[in-house]
Protein backbone atom coordinates (compact mmCIF):
# COMPACT_ATOMS: atom_id res chain seq x y z
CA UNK A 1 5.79 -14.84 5.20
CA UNK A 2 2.37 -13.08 5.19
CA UNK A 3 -0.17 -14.33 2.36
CA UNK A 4 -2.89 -11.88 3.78
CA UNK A 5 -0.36 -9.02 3.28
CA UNK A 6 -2.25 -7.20 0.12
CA UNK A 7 -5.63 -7.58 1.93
CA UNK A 8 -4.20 -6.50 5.40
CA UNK A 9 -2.83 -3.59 3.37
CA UNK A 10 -5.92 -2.53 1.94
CA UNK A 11 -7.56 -2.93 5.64
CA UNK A 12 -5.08 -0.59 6.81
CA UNK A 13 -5.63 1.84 3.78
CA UNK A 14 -9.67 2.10 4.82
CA UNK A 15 -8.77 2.96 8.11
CA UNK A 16 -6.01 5.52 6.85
CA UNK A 17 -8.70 7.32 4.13
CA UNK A 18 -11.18 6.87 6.96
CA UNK A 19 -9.82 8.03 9.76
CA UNK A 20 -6.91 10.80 8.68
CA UNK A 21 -7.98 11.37 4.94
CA UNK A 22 -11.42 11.50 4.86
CA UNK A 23 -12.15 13.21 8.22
CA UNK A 24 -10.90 16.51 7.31
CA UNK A 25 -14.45 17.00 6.02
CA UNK A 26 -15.69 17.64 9.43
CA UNK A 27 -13.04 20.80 10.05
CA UNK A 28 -14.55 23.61 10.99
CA UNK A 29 -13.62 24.74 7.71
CA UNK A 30 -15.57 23.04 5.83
CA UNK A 31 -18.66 23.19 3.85
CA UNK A 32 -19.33 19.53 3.39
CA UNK A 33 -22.40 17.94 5.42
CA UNK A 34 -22.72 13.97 6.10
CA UNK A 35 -20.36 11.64 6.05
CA UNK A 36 -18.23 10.46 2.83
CA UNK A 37 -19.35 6.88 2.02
CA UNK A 38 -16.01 4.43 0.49
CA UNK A 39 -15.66 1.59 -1.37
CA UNK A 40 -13.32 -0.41 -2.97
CA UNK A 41 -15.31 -2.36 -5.83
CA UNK A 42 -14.81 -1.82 -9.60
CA UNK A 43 -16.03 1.61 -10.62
CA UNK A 44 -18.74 0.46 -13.37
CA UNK A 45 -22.53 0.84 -13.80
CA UNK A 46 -23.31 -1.23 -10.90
CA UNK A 47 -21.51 0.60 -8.72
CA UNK A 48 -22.64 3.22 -9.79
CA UNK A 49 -26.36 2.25 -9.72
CA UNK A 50 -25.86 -0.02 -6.24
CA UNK A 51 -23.60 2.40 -4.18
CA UNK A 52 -23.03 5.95 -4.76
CA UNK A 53 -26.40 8.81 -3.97
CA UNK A 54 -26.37 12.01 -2.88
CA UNK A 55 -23.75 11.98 -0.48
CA UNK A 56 -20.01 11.61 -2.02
CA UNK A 57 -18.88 8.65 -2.45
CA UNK A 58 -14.72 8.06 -2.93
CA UNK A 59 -13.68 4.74 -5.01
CA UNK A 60 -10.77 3.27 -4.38
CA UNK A 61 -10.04 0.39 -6.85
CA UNK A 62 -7.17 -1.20 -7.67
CA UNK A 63 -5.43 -0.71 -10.74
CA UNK A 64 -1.99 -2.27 -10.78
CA UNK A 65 0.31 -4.76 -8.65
CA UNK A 66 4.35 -4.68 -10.06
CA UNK A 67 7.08 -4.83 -8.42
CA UNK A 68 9.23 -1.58 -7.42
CA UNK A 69 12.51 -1.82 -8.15
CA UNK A 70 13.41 1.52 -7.17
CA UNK A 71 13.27 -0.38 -3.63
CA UNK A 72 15.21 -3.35 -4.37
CA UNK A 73 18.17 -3.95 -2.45
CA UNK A 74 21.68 -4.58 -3.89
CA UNK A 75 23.14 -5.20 0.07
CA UNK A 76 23.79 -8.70 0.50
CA UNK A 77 21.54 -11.13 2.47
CA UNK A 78 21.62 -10.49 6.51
CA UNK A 79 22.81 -13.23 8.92
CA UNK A 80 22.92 -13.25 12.44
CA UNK A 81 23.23 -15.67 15.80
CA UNK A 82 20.72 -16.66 17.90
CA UNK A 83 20.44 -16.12 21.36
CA UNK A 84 22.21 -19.21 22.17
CA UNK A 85 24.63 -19.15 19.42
CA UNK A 86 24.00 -22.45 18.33
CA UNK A 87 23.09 -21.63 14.92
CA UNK A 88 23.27 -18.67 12.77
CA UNK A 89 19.74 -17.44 10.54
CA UNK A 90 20.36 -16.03 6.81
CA UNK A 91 17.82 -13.61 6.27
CA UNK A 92 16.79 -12.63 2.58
CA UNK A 93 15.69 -9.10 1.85
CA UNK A 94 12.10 -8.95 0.92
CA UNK A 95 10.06 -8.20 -2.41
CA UNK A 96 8.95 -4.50 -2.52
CA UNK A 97 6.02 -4.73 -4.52
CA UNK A 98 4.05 -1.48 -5.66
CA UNK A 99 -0.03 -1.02 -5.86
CA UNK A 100 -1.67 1.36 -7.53
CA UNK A 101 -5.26 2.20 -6.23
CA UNK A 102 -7.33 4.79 -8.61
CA UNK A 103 -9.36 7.43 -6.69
CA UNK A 104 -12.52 8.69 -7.92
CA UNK A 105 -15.32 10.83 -6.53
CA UNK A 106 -18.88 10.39 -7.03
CA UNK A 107 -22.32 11.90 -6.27
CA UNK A 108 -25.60 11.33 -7.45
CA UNK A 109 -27.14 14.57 -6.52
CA UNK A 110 -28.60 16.75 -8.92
CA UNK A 111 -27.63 20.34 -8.14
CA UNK A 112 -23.57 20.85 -7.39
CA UNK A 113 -22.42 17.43 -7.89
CA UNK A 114 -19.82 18.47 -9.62
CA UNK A 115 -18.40 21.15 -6.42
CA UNK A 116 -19.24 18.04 -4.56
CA UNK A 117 -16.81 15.64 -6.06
CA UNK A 118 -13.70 18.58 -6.75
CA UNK A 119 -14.38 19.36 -2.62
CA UNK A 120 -13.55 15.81 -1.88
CA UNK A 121 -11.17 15.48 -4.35
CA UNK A 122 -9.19 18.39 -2.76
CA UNK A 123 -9.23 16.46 0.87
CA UNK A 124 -8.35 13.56 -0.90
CA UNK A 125 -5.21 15.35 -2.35
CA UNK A 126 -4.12 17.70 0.44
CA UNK A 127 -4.33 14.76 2.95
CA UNK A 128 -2.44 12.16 0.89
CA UNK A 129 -0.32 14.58 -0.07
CA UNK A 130 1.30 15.16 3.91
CA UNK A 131 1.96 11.04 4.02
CA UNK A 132 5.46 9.86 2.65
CA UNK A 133 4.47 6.33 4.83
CA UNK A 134 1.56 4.85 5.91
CA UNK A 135 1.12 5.44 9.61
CA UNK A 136 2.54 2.52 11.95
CA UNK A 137 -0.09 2.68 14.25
CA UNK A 138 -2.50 2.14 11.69
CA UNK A 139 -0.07 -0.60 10.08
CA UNK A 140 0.36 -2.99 13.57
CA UNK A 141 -3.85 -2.76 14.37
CA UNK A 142 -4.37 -4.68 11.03
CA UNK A 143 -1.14 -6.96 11.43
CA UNK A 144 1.10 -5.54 8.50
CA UNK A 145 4.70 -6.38 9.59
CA UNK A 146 6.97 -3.54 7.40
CA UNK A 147 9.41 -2.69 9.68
CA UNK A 148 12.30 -2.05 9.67
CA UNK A 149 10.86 -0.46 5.45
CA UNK A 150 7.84 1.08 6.09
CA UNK A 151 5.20 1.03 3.40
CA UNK A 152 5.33 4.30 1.48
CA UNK A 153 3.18 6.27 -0.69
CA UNK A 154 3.33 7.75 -3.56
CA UNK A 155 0.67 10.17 -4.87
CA UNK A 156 -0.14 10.17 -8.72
CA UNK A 157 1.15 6.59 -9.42
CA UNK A 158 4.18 5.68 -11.37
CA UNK A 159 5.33 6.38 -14.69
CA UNK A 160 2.88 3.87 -16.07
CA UNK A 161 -0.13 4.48 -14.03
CA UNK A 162 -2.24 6.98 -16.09
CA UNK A 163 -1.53 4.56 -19.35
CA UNK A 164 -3.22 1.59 -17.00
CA UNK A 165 -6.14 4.36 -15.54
CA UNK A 166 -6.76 4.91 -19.25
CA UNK A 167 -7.13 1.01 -19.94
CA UNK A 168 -9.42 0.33 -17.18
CA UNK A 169 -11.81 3.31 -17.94
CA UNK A 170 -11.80 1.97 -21.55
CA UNK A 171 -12.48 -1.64 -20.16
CA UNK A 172 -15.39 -0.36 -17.89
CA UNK A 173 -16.68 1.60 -20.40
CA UNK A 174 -17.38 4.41 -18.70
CA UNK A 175 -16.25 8.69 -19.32
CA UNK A 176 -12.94 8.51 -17.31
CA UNK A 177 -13.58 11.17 -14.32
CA UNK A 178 -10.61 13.58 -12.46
CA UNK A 179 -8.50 10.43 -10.86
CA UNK A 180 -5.66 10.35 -8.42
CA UNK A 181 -3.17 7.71 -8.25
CA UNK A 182 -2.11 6.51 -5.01
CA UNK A 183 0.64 3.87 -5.14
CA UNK A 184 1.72 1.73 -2.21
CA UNK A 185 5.24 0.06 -2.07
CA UNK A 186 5.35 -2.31 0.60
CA UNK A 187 8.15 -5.18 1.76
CA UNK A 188 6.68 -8.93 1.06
CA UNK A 189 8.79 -10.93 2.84
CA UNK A 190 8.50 -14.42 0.29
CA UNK A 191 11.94 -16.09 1.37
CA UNK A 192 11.64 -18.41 4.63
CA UNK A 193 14.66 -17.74 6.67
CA UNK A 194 17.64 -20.45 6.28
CA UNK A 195 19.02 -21.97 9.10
CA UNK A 196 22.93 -22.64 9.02
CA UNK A 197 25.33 -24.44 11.42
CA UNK A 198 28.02 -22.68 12.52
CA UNK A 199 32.03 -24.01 13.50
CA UNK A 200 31.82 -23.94 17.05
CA UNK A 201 35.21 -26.42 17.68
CA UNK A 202 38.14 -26.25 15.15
CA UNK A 203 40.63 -29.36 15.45
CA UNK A 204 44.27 -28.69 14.42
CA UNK A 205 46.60 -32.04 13.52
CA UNK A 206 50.07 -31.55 13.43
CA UNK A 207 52.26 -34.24 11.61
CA UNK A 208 56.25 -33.97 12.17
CA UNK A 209 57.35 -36.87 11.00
CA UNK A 210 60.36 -36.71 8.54
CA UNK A 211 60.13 -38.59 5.47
């Protein structure tokens, strides 16, 4: 059992926007100077006022935390001896819980802000969109244990995503902006592993006396 699992997850996901998502800026292709600043915070006024200039800025909040059930397992629980085969360990499938991060781009500068924010947006969505898992590399540096599941994305949310974008742009009170949904289904492994005994001599008593 992990209890950091949700923040090493979102560790992993700066390092994934950073370092695979984000970087495409600085193809040769591109038209975008300076770097792309991120952050995680709530997309409000101070945010706004505190964190984003010139330079784009992509916000990555999240939105939602559910579970998936499209991942739950109907196979029965795993068991298996140890080494010694003294004992055998029953293994419980894990919880595949879902979050749902909102992505947002912002700039502050006055002419082409607007180009600006729809250029990064277009990384944002042409990157994301080549990932079916988060890389395992990226995974094991910041300690997230998914194997043997993988944690796997899913661009433009769920089916109740944009209902829950719509909510929060309400709450912040703020003009809701072009948005992508990135959800993240990951295994939470919440059951401790049992440990059984197992019938390692069998004694037989035979009675044949007559009655």
């Amino acid at each position: 059992m992990d209890p950091k699992i949700v923040y090493n997850t979102q560790q992993a996901l700066e390092t994934f926007l950073t370092e695979r998502i984000l970087s495409m800026s600085k193809g040769v292709d591109t038209e975008l100077e300076g770097d792309i600043a991120l952050s995680f915070v709530a997309p409000d006024k101070a945010f706004y006022d505190n964190k984003v200039s010139d330079e784009p800025t992509v916000n990555c909040y999240l939105i939602g935390v559910a579970e998936d059930v499209t991942r739950r397992q109907s196979e029965p629980p795993r068991s298996y001896l140890n080494t010694a085969q003294t004992h055998r360990v029953y293994h419980k499938e894990p919880r595949f819980v879902s979050l749902t991060y909102m992505l947002t781009v912002w700039s502050k500068a006055d002419a082409g802000s607007a180009e600006l924010e729809h250029m990064v947006l277009s990384y944002l969505l042409c990157g994301l969109g080549a990932y079916d898992f988060l890389p395992e590399d990226i995974l094991e540096k910041h300690g997230v244990d998914d194997k043997p599941y993988g944690v796997r994305t899913q661009l433009f949310g769920n089916e109740h995503s944009e209902k829950v974008s719509g909510q929060v742009w309400q709450a912040l009170g703020s003009t809701p902006k072009p948005t992508l949904l990135l959800s993240l289904s990951l295994p939470v492994p919440v059951f401790t592993p049992d440990i059984l005994p197992i019938v390692q001599d069998i004694e037989t008593q035979m009675d044949n006396k007559s009655t």
